[in-house]
N, C-alpha and C. Protein backbone atom coordinates (compact mmCIF):
# COMPACT_ATOMS: atom_id res chain seq x y z
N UNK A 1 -35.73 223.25 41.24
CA UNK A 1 -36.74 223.73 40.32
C UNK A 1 -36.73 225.26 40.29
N UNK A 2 -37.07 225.71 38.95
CA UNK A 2 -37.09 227.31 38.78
C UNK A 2 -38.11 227.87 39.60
N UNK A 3 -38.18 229.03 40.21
CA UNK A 3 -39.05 230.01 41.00
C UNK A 3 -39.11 231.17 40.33
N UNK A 4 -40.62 231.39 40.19
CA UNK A 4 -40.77 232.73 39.31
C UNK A 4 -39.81 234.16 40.69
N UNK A 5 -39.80 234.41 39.53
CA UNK A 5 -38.69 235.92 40.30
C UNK A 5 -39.71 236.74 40.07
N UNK A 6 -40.75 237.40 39.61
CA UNK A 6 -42.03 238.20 40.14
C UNK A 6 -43.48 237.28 40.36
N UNK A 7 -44.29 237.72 41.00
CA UNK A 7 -45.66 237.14 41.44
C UNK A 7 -46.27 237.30 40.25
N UNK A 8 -47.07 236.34 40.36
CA UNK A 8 -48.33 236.64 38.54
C UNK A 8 -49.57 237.74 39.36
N UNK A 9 -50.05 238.57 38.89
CA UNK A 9 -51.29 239.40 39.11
C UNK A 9 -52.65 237.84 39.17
N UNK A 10 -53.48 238.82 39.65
CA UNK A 10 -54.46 237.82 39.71
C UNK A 10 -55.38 237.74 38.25
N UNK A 11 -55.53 238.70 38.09
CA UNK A 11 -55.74 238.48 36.21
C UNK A 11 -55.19 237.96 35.68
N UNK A 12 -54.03 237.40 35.65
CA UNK A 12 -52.96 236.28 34.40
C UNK A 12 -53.71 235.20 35.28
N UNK A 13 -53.51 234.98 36.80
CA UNK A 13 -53.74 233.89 37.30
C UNK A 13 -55.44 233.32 36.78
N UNK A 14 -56.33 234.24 37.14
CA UNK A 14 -57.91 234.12 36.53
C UNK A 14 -58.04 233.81 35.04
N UNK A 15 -57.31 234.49 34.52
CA UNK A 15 -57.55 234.35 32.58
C UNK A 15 -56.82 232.88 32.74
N UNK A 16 -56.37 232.30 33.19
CA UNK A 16 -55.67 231.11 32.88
C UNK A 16 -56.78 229.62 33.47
N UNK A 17 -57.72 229.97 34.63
CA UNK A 17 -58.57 229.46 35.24
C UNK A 17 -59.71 229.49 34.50
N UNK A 18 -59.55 230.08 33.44
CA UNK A 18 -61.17 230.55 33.17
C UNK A 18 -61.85 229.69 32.18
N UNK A 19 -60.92 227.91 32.02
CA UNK A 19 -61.75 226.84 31.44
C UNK A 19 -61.83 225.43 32.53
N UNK A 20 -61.84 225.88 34.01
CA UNK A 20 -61.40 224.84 34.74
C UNK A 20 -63.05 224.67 35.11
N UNK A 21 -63.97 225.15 35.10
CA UNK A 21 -65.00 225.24 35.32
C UNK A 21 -65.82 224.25 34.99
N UNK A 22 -66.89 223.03 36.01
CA UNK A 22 -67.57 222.02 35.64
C UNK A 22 -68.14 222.14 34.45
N UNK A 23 -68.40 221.39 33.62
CA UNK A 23 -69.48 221.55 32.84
C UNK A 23 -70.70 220.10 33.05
N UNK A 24 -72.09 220.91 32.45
CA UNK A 24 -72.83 219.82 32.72
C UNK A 24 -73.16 218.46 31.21
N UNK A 25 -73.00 217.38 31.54
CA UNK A 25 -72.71 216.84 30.35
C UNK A 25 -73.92 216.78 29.16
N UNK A 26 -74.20 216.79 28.31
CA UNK A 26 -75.42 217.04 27.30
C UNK A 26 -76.21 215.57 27.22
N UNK A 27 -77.62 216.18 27.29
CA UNK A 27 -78.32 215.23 26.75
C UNK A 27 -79.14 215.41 25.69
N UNK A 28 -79.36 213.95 25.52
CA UNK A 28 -80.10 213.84 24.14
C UNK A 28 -81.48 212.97 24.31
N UNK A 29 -82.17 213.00 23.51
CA UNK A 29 -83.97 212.51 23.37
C UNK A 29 -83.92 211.36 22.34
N UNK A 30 -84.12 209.99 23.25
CA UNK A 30 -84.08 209.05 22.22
C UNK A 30 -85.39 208.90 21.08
N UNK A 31 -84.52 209.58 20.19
CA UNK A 31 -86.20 209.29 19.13
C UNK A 31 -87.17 207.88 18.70
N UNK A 32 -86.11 206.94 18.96
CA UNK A 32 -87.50 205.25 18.95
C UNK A 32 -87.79 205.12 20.52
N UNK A 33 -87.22 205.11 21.35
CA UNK A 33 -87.77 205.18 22.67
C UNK A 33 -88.24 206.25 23.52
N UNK A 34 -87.48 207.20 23.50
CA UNK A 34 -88.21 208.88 24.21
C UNK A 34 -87.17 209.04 25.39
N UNK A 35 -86.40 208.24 25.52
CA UNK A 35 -86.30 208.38 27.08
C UNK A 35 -84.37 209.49 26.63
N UNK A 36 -84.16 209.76 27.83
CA UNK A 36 -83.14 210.73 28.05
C UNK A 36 -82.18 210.20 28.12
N UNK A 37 -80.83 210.47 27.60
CA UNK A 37 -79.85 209.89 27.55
C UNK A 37 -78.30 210.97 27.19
N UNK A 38 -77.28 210.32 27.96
CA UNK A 38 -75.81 210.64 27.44
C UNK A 38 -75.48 211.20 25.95
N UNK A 39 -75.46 212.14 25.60
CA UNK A 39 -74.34 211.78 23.84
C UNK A 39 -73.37 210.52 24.09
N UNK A 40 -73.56 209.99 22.67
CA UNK A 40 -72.42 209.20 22.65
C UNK A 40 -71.97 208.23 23.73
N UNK A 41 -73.19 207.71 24.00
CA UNK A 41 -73.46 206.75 25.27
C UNK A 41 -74.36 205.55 24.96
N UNK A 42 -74.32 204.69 25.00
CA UNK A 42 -75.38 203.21 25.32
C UNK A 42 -75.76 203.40 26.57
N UNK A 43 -77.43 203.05 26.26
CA UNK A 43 -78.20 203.03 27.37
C UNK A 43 -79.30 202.29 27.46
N UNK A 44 -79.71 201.85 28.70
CA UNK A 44 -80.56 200.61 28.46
C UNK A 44 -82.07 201.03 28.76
N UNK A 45 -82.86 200.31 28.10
CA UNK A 45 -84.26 201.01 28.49
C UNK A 45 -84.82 199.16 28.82
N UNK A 46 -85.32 198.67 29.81
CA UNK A 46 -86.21 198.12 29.63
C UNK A 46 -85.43 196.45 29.80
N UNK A 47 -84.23 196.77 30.08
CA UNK A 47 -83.20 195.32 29.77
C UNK A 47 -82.32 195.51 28.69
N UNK A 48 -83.00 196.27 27.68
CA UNK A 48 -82.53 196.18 26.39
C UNK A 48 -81.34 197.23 26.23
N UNK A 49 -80.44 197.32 25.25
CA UNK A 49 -79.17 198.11 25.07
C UNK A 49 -79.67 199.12 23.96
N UNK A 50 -79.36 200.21 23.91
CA UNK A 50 -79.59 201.06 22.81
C UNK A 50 -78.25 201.89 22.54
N UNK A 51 -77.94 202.24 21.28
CA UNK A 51 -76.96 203.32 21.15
C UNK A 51 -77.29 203.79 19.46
N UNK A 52 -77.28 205.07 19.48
CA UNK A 52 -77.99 205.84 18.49
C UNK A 52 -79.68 205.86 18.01
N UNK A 53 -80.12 205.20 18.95
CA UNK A 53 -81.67 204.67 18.19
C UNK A 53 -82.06 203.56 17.89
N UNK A 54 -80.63 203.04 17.76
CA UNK A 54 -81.35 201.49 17.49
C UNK A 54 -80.46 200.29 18.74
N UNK A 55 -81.74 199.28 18.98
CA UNK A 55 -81.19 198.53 19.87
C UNK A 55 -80.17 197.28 19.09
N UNK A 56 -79.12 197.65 20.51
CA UNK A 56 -77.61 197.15 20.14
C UNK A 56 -78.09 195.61 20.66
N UNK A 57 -78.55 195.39 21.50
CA UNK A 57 -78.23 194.02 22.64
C UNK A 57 -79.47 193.57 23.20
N UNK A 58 -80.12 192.43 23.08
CA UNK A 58 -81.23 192.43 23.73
C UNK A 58 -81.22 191.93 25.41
N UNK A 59 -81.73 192.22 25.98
CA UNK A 59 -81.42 192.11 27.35
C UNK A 59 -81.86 190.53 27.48
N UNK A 60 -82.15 189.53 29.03
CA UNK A 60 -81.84 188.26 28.84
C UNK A 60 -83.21 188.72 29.31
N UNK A 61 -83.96 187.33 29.41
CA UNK A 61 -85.48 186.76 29.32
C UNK A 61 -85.23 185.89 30.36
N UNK A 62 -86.14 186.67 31.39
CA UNK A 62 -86.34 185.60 32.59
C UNK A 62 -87.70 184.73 32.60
């Protein structure tokens, strides 16, 4: 395998690092239920399935 023949500075090395950084994932406010949730995620409130606002799945009945 090739070997760089000069060292990179630490600035090429940093400017190249500088999207490796966690990010925190976004949330959103369910407007028919209220409760907090993923983007672009199903989530259950209650048993029940939701995705965009409206419920996808009804949960089972014990």
């Amino acid at each position: 395998m090739p070997h760089p023949k000069r060292r990179h500075s630490s600035t090429r090395r940093d400017k190249r690092r500088t999207h490796d950084k966690a990010q925190l994932p976004q949330l959103a406010k369910c407007p028919s239920t209220g409760t907090i949730h993923v983007y672009h995620r199903a989530y259950y409130v209650d048993g029940d399935l939701y995705y965009k606002g409206k419920q996808v799945m009804e949960g089972a009945k014990a």
